[in-house]
C-alpha atoms as a PDB file:
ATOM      1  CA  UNK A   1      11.484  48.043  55.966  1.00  0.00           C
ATOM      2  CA  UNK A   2      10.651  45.244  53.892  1.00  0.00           C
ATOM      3  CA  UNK A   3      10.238  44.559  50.054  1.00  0.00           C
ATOM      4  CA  UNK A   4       8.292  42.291  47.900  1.00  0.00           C
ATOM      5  CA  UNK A   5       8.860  40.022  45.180  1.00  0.00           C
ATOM      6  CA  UNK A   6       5.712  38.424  43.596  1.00  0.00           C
ATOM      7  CA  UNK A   7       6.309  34.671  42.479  1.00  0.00           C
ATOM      8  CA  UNK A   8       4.452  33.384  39.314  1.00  0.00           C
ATOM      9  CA  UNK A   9       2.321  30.057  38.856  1.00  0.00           C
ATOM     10  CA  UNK A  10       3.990  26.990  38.658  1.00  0.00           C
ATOM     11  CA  UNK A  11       7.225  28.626  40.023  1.00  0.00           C
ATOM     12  CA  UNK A  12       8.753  29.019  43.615  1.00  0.00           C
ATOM     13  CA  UNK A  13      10.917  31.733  45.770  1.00  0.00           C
ATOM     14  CA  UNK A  14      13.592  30.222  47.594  1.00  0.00           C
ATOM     15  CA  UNK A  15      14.514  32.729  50.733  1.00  0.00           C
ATOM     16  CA  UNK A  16      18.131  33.155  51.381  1.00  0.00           C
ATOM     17  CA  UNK A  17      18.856  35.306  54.631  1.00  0.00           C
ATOM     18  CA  UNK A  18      22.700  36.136  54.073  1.00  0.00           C
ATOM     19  CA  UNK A  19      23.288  33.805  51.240  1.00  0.00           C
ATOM     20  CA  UNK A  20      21.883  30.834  53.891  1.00  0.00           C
ATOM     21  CA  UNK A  21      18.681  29.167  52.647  1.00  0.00           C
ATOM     22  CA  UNK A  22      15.890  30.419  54.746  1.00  0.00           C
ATOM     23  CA  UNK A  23      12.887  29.538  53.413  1.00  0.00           C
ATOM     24  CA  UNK A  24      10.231  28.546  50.316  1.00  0.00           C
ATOM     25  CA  UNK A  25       7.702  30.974  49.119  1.00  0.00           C
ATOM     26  CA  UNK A  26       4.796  29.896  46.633  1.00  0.00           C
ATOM     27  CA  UNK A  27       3.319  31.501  43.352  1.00  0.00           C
ATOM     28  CA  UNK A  28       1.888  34.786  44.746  1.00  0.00           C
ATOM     29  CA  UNK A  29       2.985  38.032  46.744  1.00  0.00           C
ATOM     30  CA  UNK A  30       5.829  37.140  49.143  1.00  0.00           C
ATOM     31  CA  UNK A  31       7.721  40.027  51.852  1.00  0.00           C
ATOM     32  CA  UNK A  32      11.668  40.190  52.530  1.00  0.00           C
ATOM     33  CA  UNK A  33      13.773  42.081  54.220  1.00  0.00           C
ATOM     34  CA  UNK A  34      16.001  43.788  51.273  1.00  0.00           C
ATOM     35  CA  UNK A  35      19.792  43.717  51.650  1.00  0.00           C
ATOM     36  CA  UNK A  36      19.977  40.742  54.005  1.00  0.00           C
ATOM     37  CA  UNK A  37      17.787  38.597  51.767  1.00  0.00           C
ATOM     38  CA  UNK A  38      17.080  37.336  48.779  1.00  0.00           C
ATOM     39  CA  UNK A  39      14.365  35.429  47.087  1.00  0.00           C
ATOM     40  CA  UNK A  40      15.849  33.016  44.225  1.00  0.00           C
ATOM     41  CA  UNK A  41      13.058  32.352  41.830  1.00  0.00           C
ATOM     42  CA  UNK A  42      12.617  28.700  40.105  1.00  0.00           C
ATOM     43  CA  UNK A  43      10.447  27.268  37.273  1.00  0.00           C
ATOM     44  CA  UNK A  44       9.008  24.007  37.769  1.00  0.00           C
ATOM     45  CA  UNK A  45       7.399  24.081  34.143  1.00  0.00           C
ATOM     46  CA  UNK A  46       7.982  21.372  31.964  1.00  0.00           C
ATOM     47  CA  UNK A  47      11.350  22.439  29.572  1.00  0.00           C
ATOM     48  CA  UNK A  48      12.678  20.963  26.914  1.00  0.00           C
ATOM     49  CA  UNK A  49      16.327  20.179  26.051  1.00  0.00           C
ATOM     50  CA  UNK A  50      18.376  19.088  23.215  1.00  0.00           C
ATOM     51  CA  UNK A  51      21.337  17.241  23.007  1.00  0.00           C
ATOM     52  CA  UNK A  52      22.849  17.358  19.792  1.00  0.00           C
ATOM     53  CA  UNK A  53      26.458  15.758  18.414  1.00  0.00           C
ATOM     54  CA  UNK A  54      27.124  13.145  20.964  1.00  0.00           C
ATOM     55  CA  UNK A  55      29.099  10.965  19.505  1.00  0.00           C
ATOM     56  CA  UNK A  56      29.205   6.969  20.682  1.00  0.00           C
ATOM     57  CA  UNK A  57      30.240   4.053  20.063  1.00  0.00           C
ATOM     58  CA  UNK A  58      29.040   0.940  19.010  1.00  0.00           C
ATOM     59  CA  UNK A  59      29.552  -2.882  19.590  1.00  0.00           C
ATOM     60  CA  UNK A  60      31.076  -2.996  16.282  1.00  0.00           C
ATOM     61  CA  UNK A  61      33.380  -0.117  16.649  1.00  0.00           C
ATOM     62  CA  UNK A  62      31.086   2.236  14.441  1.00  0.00           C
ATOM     63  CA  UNK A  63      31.253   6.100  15.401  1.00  0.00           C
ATOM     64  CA  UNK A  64      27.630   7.349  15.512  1.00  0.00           C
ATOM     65  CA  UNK A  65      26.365  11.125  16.147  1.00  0.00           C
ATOM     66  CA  UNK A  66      23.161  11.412  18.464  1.00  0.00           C
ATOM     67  CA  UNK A  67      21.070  14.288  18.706  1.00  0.00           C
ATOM     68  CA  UNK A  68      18.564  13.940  21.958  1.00  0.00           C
ATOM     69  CA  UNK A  69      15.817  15.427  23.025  1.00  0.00           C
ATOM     70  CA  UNK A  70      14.271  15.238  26.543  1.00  0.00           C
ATOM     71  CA  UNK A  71      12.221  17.430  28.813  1.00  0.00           C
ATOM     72  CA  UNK A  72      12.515  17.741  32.211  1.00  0.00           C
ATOM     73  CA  UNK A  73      10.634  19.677  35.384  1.00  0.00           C
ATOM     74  CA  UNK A  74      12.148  20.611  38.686  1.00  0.00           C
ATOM     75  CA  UNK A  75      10.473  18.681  41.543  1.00  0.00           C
ATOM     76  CA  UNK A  76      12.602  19.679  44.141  1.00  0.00           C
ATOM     77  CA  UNK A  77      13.750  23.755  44.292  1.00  0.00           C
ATOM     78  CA  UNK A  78      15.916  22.836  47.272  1.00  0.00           C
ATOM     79  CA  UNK A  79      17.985  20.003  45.972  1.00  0.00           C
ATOM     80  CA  UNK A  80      18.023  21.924  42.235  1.00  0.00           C
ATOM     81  CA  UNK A  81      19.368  25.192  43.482  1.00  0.00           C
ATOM     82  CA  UNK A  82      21.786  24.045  46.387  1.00  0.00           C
ATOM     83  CA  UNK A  83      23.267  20.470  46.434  1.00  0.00           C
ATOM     84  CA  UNK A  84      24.208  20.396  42.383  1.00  0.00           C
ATOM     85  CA  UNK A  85      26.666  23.410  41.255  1.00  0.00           C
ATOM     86  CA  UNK A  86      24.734  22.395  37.831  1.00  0.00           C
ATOM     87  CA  UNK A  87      21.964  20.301  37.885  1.00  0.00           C
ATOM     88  CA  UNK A  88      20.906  20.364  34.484  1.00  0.00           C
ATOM     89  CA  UNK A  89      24.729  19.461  33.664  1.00  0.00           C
ATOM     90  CA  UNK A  90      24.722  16.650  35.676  1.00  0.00           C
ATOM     91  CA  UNK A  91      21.457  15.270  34.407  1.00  0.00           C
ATOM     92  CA  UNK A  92      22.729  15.716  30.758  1.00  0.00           C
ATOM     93  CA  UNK A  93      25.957  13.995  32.046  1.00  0.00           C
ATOM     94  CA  UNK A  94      23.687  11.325  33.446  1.00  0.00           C
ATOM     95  CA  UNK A  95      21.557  10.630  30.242  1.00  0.00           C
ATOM     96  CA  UNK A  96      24.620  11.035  27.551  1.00  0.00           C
ATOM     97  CA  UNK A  97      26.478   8.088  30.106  1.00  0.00           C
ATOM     98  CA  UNK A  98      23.398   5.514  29.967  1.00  0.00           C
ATOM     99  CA  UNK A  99      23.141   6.489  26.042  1.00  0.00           C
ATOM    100  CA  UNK A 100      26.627   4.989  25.455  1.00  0.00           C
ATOM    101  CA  UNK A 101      26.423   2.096  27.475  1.00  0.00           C
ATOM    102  CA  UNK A 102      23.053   0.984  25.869  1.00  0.00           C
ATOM    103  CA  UNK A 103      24.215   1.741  22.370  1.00  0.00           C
ATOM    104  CA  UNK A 104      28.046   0.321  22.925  1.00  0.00           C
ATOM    105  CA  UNK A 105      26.237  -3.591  23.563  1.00  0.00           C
ATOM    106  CA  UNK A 106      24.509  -3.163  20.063  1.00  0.00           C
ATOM    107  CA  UNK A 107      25.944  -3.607  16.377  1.00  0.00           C
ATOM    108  CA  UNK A 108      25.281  -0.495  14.161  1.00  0.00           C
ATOM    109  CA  UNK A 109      22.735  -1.851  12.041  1.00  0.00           C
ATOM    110  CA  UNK A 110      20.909  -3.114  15.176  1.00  0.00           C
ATOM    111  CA  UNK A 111      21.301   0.606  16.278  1.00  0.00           C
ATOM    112  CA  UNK A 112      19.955   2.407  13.491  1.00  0.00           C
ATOM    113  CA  UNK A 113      17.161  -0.008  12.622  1.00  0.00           C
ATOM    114  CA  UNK A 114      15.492   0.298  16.672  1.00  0.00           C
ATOM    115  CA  UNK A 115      15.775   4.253  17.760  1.00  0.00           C
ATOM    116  CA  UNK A 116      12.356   3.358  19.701  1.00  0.00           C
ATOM    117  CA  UNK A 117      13.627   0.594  21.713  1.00  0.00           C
ATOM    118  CA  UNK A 118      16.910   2.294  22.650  1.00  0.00           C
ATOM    119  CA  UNK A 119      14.742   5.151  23.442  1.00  0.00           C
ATOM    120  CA  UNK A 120      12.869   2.693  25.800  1.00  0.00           C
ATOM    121  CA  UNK A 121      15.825   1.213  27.452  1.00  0.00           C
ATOM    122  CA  UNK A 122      17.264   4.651  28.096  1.00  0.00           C
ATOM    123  CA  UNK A 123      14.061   6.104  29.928  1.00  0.00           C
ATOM    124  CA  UNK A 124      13.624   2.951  32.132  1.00  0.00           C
ATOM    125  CA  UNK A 125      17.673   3.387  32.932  1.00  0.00           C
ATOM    126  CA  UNK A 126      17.636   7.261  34.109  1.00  0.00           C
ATOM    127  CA  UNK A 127      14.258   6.417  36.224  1.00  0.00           C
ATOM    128  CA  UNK A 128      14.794   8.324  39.375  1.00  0.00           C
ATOM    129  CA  UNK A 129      17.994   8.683  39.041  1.00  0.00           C
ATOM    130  CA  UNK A 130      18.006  12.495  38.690  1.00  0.00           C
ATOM    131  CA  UNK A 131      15.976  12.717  42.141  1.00  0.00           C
ATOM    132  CA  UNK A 132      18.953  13.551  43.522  1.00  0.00           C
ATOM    133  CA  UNK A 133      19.276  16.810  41.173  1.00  0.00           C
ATOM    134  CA  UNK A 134      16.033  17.764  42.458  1.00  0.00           C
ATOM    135  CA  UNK A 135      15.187  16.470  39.041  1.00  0.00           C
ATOM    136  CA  UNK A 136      12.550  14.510  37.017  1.00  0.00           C
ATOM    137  CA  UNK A 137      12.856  13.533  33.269  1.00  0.00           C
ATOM    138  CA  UNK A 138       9.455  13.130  31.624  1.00  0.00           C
ATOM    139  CA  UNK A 139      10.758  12.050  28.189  1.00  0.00           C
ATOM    140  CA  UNK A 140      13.736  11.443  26.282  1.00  0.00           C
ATOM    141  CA  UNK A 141      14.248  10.901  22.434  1.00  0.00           C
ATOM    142  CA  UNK A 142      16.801  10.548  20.035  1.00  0.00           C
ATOM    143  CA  UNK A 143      16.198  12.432  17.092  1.00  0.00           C
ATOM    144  CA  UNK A 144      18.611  11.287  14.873  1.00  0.00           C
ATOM    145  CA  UNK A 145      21.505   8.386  15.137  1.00  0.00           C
ATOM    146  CA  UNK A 146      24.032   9.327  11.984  1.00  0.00           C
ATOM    147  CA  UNK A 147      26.970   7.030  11.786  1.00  0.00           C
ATOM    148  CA  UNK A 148      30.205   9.370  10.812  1.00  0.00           C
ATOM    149  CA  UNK A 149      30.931  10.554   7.161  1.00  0.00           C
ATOM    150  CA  UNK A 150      33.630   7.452   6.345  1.00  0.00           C
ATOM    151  CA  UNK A 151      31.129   4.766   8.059  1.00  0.00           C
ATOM    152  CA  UNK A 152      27.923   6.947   5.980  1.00  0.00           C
ATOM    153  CA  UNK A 153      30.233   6.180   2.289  1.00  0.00           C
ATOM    154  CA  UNK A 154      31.531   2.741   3.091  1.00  0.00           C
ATOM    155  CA  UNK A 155      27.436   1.905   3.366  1.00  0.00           C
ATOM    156  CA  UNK A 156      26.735   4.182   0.501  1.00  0.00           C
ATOM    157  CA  UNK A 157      29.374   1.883  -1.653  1.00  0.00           C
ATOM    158  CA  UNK A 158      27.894  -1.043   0.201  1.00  0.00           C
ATOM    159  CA  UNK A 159      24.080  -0.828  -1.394  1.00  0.00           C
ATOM    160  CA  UNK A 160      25.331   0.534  -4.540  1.00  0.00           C
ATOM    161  CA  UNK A 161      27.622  -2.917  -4.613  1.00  0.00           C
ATOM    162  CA  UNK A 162      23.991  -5.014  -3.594  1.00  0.00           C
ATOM    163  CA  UNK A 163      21.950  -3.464  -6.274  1.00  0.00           C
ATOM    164  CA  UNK A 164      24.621  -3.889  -8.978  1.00  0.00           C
ATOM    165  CA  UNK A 165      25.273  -7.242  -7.705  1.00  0.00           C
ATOM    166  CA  UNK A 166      20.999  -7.427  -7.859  1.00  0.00           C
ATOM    167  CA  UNK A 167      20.492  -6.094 -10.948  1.00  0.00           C
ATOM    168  CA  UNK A 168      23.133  -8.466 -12.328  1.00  0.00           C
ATOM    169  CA  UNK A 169      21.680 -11.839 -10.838  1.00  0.00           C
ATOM    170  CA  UNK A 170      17.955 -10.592 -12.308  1.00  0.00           C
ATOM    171  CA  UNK A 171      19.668 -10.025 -15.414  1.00  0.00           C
ATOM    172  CA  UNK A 172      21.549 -12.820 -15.921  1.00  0.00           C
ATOM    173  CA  UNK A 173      18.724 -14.935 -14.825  1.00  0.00           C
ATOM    174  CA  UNK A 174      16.445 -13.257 -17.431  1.00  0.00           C
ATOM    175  CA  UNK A 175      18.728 -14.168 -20.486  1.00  0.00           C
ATOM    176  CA  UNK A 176      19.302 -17.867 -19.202  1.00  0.00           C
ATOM    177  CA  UNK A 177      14.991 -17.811 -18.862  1.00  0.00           C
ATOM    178  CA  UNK A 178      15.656 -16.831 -22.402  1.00  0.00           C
ATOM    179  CA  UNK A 179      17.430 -19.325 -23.480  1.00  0.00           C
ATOM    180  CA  UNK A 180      15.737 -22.114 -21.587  1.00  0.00           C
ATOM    181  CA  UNK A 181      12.758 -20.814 -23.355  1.00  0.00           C
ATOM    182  CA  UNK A 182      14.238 -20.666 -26.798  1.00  0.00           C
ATOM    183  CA  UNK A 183      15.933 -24.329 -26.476  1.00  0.00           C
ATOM    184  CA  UNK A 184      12.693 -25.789 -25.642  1.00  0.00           C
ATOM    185  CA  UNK A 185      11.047 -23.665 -28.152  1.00  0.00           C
ATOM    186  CA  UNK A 186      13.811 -25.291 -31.084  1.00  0.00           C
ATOM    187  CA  UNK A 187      13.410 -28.901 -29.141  1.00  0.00           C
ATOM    188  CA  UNK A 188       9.498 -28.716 -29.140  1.00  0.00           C
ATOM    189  CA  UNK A 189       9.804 -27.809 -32.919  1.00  0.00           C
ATOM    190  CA  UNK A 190      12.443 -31.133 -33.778  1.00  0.00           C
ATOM    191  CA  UNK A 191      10.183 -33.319 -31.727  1.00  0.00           C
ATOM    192  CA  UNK A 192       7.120 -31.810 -34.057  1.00  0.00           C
ATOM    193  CA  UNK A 193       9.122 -32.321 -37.120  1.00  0.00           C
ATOM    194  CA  UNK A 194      10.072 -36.003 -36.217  1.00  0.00           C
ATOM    195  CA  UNK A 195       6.562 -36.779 -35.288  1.00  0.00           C
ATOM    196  CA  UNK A 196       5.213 -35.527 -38.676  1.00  0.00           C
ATOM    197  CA  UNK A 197       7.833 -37.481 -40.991  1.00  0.00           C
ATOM    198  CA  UNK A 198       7.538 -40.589 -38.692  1.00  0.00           C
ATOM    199  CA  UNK A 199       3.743 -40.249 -39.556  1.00  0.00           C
ATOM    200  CA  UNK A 200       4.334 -39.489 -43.231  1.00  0.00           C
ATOM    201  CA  UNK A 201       7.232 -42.626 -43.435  1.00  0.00           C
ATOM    202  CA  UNK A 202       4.691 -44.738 -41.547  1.00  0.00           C
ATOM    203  CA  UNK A 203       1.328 -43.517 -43.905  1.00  0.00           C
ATOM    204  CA  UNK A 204       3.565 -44.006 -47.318  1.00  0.00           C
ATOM    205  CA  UNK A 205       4.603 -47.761 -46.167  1.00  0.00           C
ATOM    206  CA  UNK A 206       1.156 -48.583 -45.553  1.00  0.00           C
ATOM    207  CA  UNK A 207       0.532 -47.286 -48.966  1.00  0.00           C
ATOM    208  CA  UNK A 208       2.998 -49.126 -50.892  1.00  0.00           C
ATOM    209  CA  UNK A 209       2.025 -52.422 -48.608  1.00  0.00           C
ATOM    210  CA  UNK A 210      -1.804 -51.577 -49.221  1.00  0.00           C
ATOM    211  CA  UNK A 211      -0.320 -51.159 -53.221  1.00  0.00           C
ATOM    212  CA  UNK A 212       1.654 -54.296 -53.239  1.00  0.00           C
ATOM    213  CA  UNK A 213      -0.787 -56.467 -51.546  1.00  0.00           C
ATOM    214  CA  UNK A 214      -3.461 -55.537 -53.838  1.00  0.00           C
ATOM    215  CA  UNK A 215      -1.005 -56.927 -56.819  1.00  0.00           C
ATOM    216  CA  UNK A 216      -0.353 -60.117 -55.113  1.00  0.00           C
ATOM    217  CA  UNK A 217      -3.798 -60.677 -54.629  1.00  0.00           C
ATOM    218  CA  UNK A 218      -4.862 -59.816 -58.624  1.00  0.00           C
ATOM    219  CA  UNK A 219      -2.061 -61.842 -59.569  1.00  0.00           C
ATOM    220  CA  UNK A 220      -2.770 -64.732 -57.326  1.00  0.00           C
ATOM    221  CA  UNK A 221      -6.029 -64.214 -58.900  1.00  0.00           C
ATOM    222  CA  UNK A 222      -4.655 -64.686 -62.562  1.00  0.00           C
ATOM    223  CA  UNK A 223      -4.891 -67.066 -64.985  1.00  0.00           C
ATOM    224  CA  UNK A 224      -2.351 -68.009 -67.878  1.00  0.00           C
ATOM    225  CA  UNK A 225      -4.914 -66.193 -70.790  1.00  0.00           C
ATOM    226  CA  UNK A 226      -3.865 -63.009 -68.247  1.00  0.00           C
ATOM    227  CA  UNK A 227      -0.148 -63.230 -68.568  1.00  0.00           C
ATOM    228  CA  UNK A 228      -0.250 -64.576 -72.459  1.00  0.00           C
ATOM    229  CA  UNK A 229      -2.129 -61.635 -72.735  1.00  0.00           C
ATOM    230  CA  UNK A 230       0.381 -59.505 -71.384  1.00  0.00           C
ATOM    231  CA  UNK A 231       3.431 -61.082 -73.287  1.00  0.00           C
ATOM    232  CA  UNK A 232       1.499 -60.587 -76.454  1.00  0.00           C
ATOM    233  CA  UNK A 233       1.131 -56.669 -75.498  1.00  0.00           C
ATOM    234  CA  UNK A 234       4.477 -56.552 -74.966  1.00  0.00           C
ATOM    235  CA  UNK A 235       5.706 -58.255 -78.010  1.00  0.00           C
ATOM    236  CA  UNK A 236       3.754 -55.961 -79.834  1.00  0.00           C
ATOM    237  CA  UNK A 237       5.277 -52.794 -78.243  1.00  0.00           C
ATOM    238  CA  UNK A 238       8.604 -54.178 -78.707  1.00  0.00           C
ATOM    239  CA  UNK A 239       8.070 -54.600 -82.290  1.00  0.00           C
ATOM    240  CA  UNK A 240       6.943 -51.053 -82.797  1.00  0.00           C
ATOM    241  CA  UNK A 241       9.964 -49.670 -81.068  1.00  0.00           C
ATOM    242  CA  UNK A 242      12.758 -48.188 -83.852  1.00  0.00           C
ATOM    243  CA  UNK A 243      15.252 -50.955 -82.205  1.00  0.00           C
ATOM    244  CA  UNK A 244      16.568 -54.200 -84.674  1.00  0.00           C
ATOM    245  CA  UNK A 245      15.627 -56.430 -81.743  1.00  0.00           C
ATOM    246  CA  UNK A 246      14.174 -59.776 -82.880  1.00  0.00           C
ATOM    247  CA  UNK A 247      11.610 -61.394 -80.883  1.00  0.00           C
ATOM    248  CA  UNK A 248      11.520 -65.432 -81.248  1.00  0.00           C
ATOM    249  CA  UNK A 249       9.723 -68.061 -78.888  1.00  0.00           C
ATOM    250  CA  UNK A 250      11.953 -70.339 -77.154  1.00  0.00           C
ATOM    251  CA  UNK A 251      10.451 -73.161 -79.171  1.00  0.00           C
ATOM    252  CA  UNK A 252      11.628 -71.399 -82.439  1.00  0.00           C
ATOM    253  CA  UNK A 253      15.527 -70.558 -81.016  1.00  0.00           C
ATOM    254  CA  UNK A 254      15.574 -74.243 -80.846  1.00  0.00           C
ATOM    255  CA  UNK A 255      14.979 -74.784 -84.550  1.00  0.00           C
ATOM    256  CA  UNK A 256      17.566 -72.104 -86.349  1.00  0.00           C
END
């Protein structure tokens, strides 16, 4: 008497006659012989798996949580169902041990600042690799790299420190702008002032050589009627004047 099992696309029967690998059936209607066998049914469809809080360490010492994600098919029922107790264990084990190494030989900033490239290096290290789990891994991403909670607050304090210490240098170079512009302001304003009394000093001594050289030259110009002119004028005011001054020639001193 036999029995059937019917095997879906993109999936495969594995025959086991008394728990002893007989056979592989594909997608479609397959017969057994119920009680001595068994058909073990496996997806080779694409699935996806993720990895989340793997912890690792970098070159710096810096704790970081990974979460992973990867997908994976089964190209080999055989090898997936009977030489691995786990396969999908071991492949995780696998990945998670390449992870570490690659991100223990960079610094934490280097870490965090190139998920793509790590992602890169870790594909080309599983290759084929997982062949031997009956295994192939089509893709692999970290999601997320979070250093730990202490390591998260240390840089928290860190870039509050740079923008203080930022905001401090732009202010502080603002007020001495300030000032630089305010000094040269009050020095542009002495030099001004300077320049307009040297031009005012320099305009009123031409004026008073202008006025003295025009009395030298009416005086050189003179004759004695002019200046016995002018001592008669001034006689005459001095004689009007409320004062007991006597005015005599020098002719008529002579003769008292």
């Amino acid at each position: 008497m036999f029995g059937f099992k019917v095997v879906r696309q993109n999936h495969v029967g594995l025959v086991e006659t008394l728990g002893r690998y007989k056979r592989e059936v594909n997608a479609g209607l397959s017969f057994y012989i119920p009680i001595f066998q068994k058909v073990r049914i496996v997806d080779l469809a694409m699935i996806p798996l993720s990895l989340k809080g793997y912890s690792v360490i970098t070159k710096d010492n810096a704790e970081v949580q990974t979460n992973v994600t990867l997908n994976y098919h089964v190209t080999d029922a055989r090898k997936f169902e009977y030489e691995n107790s786990n396969s999908v264990e071991s492949m995780v084990q696998l990945v998670r041990g390449h992870l570490r190494d690659i991100i223990g030989k960079i610094d934490l900033n280097e870490a965090l600042g190139s998920t793509s490239k790590i992602n890169a290096d870790l594909a080309a290290a599983i290759g084929d690799l997982t062949n031997t789990y009956g295994i192939k891994v089509d893709r692999v991403n970290i999601d997320e790299l979070k250093p730990s909670a202490s390591i998260t607050e240390s840089m928290e304090k860190q870039i509050r420190a740079d923008r203080e210490k930022t905001a401090a240098i732009a202010k502080a170079n603002g007020e001495a702008r300030s000032i630089e512009i305010e000094t040269k302001a009050r020095n542009d304003a002495t030099v001004s002032t300077a320049k307009a009394e040297a031009a005012a000093t320099i305009a009123r001594a031409d004026a008073k050589a202008y006025e003295i050289k025009k009395l030298n030259d009416m005086l050189a110009s003179a004759d004695n009627k002019y200046f016995t002119d002018q001592q008669i004028q001034a006689f005459a005011a001095l004689a009007q004047s409320s004062s007991n001054t006597v005015v005599m020639s020098k002719e008529d001193i002579g003769l008292t």
